[in-house]
Protein backbone atom coordinates (compact mmCIF):
# COMPACT_ATOMS: atom_id res chain seq x y z
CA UNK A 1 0.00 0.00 0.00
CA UNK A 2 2.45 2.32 0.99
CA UNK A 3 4.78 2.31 -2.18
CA UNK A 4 1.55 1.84 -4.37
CA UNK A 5 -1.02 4.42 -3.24
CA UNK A 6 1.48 6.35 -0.55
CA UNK A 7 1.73 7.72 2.93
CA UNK A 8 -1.72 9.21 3.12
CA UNK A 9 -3.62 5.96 2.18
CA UNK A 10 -1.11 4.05 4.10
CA UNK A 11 -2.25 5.80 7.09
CA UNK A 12 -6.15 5.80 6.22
CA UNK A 13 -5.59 1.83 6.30
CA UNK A 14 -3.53 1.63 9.16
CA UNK A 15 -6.04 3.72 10.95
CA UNK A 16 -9.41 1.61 10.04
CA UNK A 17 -7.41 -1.84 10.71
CA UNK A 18 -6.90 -0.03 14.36
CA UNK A 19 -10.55 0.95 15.12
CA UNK A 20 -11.69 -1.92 13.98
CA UNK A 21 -9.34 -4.04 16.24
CA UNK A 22 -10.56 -1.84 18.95
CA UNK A 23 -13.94 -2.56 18.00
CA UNK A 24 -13.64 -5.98 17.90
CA UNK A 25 -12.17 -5.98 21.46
CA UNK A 26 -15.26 -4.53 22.46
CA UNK A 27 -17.37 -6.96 20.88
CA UNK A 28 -15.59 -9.82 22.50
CA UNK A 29 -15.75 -7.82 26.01
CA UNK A 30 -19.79 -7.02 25.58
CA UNK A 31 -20.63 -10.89 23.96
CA UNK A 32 -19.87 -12.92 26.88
CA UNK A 33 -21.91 -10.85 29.35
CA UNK A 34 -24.64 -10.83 26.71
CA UNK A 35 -24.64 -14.68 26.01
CA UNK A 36 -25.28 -15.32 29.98
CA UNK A 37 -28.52 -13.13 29.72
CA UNK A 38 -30.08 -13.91 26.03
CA UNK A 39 -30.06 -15.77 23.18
CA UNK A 40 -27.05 -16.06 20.97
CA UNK A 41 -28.71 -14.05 17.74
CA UNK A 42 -29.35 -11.13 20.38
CA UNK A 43 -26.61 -10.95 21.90
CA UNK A 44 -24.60 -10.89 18.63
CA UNK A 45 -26.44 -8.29 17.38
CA UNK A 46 -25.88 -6.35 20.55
CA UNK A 47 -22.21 -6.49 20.99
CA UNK A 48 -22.08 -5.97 17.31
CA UNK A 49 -23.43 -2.45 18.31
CA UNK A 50 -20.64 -2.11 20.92
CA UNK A 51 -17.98 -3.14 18.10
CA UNK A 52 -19.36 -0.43 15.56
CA UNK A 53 -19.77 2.02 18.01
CA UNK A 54 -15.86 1.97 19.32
CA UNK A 55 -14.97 1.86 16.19
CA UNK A 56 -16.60 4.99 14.83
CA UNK A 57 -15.52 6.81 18.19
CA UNK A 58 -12.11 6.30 17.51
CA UNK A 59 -11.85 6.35 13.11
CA UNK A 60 -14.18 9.41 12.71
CA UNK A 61 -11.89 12.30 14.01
CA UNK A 62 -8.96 10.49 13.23
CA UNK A 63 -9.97 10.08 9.32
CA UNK A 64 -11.73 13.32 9.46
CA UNK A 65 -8.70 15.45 10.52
């Protein structure tokens, strides 16, 4: 990416793979406490909330700078 597209894109990327490992952190913290209380299809849908939520806290005013 980096010699292809350059720094700026590089960065972009770099970024979105970090949010999202952030977010998926998140999901994996929220799931278990979820799966005790509700069925499985709920409670992935619900910690799939958390994981888009962290995400877009931390990509959106790091991308949009």
């Amino acid at each position: 990416m980096l010699l292809d597209k350059g720094g700026h894109a590089a960065r972009e990327n770099a970024t979105g793979m970090l949010a999202g490992s952030a977010g998926m952190i998140a999901y994996a913290a929220a799931a278990v406490p979820l799966l005790r209380r509700m069925r499985a299809s709920y409670a992935a849908a619900a910690a799939l909330g958390a994981w888009v939520a962290v995400a877009a806290i931390i990509a959106v005013p790091v991308l949009s700078a």
